[in-house]
Protein backbone atom coordinates (compact mmCIF):
# COMPACT_ATOMS: atom_id res chain seq x y z
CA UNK A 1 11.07 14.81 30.33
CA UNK A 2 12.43 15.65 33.29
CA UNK A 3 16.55 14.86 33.80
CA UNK A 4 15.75 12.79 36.60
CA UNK A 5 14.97 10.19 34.54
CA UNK A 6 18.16 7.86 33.16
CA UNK A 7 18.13 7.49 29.34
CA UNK A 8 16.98 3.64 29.97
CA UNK A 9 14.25 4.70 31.57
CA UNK A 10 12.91 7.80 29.32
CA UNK A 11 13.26 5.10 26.31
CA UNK A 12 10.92 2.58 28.26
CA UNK A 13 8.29 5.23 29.01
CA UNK A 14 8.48 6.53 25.70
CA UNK A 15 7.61 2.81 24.82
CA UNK A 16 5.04 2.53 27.26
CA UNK A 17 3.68 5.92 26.40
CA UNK A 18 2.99 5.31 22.59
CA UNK A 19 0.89 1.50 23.46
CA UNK A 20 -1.00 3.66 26.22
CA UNK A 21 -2.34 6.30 23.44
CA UNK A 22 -3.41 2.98 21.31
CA UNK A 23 -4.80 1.30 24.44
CA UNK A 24 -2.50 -1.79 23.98
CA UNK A 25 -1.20 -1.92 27.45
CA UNK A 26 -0.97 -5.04 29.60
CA UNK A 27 -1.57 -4.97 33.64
CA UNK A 28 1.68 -4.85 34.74
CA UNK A 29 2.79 -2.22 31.88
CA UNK A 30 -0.24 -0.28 33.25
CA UNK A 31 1.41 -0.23 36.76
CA UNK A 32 4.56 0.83 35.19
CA UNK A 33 2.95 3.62 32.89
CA UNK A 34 1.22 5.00 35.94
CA UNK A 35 4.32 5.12 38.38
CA UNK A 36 5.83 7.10 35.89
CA UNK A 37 3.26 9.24 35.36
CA UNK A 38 2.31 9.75 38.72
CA UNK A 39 6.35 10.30 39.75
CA UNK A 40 7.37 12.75 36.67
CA UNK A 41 5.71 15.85 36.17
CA UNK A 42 7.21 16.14 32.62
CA UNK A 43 5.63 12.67 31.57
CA UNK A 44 2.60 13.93 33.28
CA UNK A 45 2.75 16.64 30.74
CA UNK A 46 4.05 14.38 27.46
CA UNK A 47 0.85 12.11 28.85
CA UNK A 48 -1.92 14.75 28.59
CA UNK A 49 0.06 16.25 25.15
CA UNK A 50 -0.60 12.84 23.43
CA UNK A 51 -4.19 12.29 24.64
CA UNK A 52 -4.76 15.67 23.49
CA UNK A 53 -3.11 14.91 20.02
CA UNK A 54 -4.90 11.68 20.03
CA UNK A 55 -8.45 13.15 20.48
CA UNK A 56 -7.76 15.91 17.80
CA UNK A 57 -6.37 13.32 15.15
CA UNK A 58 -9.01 10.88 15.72
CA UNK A 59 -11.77 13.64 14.65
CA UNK A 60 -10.08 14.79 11.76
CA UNK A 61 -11.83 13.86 8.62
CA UNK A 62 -10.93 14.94 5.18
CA UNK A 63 -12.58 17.45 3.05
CA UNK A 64 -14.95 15.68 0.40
CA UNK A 65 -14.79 17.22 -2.75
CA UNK A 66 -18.09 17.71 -4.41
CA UNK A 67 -19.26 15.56 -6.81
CA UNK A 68 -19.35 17.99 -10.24
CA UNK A 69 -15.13 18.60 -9.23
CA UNK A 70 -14.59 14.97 -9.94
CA UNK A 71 -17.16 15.44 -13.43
CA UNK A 72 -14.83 17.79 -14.54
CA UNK A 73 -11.82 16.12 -13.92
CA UNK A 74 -12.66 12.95 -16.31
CA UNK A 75 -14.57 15.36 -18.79
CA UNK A 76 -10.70 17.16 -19.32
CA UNK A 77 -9.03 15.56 -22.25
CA UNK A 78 -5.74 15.99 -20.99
CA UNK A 79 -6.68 14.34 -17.50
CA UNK A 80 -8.01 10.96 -19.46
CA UNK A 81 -5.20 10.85 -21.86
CA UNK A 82 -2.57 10.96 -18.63
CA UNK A 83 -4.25 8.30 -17.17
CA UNK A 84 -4.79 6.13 -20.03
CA UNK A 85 -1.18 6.71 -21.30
CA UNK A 86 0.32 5.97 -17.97
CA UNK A 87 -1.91 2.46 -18.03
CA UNK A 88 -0.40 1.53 -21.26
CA UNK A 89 3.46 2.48 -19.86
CA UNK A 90 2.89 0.26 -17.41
CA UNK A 91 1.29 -2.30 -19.30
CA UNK A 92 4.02 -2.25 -21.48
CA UNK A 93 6.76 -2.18 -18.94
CA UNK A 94 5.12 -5.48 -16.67
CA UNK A 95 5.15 -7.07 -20.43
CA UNK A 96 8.63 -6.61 -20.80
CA UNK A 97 9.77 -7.62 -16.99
CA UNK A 98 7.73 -10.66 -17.13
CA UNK A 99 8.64 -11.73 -20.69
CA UNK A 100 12.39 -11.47 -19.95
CA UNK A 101 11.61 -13.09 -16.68
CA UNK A 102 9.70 -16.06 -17.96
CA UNK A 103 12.53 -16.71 -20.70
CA UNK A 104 15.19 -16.05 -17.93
CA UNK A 105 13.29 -19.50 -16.45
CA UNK A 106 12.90 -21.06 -19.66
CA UNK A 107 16.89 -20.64 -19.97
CA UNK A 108 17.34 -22.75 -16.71
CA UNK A 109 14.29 -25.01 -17.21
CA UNK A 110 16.06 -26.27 -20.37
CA UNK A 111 19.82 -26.56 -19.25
CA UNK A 112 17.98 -28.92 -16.46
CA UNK A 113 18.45 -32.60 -17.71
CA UNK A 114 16.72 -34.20 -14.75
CA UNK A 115 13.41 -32.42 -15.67
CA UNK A 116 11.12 -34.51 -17.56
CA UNK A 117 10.13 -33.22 -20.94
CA UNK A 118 6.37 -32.96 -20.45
CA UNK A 119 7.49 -30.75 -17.54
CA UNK A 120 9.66 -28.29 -19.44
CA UNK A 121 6.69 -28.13 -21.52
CA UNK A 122 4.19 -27.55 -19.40
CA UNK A 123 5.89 -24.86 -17.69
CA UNK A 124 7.06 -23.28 -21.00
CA UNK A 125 3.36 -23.25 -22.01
CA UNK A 126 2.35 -21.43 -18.86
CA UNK A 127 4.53 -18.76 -18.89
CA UNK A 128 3.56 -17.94 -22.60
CA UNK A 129 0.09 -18.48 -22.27
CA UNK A 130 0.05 -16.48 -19.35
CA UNK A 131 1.91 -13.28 -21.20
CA UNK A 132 -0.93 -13.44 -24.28
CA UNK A 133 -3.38 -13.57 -22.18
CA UNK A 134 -2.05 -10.43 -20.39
CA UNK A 135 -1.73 -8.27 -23.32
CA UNK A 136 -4.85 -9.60 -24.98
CA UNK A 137 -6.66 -8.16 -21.58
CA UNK A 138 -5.02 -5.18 -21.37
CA UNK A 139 -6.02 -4.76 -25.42
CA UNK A 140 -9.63 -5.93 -24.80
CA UNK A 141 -9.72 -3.54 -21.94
CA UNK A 142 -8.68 -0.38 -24.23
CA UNK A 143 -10.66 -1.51 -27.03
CA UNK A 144 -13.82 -1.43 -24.91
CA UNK A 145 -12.80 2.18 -23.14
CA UNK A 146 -12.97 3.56 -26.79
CA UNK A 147 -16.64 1.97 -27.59
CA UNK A 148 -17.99 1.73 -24.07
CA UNK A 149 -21.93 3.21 -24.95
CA UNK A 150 -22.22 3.37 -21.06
CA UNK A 151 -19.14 5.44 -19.99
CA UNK A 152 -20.72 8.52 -19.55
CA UNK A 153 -23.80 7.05 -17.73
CA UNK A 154 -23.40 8.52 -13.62
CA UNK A 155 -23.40 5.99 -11.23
């Protein structure tokens, strides 16, 4: 940009510049964006850079892989056994941080005397329910991975 410009200024057409490339200008920040452009040859310049960069990003696509690359990733013994093992760390770990945090909420729940008694219950019931039936999905779920008769079948 050109040193013409004050620093106010290059910081409001750099503003104005990045909602032109996404077409999110209003009227009167159109009039703006074009005085600038029209008075500065360097934002001129930075104007046509961006549209360029604009057109060239907005054709990019990424590079599909074939399909028999992604076969032979899941047929690789090591590749299930990292993803499997990484489910069950992480299994394991929400376990843990919502265990402690459900009896970090008991602890209060209890100390409460103004909370009625079905209440405490209720609540108490909720957050253990809700743990077993976590880890009884997470077991069903790797119980079934082992036996699944269809796992191999291509979609």
């Amino acid at each position: 940009m050109s040193s013409q410009l004050k620093s106010a200024d290059k910081k409001h057409f750099q503003t104005l510049l990045m909602k032109a490339v996404d077409a999110e200008l209003n009227p009167d920040e159109q009039t703006e964006f074009d005085k600038f452009v029209s008075k500065d040859a360097d934002c001129r310049n930075e104007w046509q850079q961006m549209k360029k960069l604009k057109e060239v990003t907005k054709n990019m696509n990424f590079k599909s892989l074939p399909t028999e690359v992604w076969d032979n990733y899941w047929v690789n013994v090591y590749n299930r056994l990292e993803r499997g093992l990484a489910w069950i760390l992480f299994s394991i770990g929400a376990i843990i941080l919502l265990t402690y945090s459900g009896f970090k909420a008991v602890e209060s729940i209890i100390a409460d005397p103004q909370l009625a008694g079905i209440l405490k219950a209720a609540i108490l019931m909720l957050i253990g329910g809700s743990v077993i039936l976590l880890v009884s999905v997470v077991r069903e779920k790797l119980f079934t991975q082992k036996s699944d008769p269809y796992k191999e079948v291509q979609r």
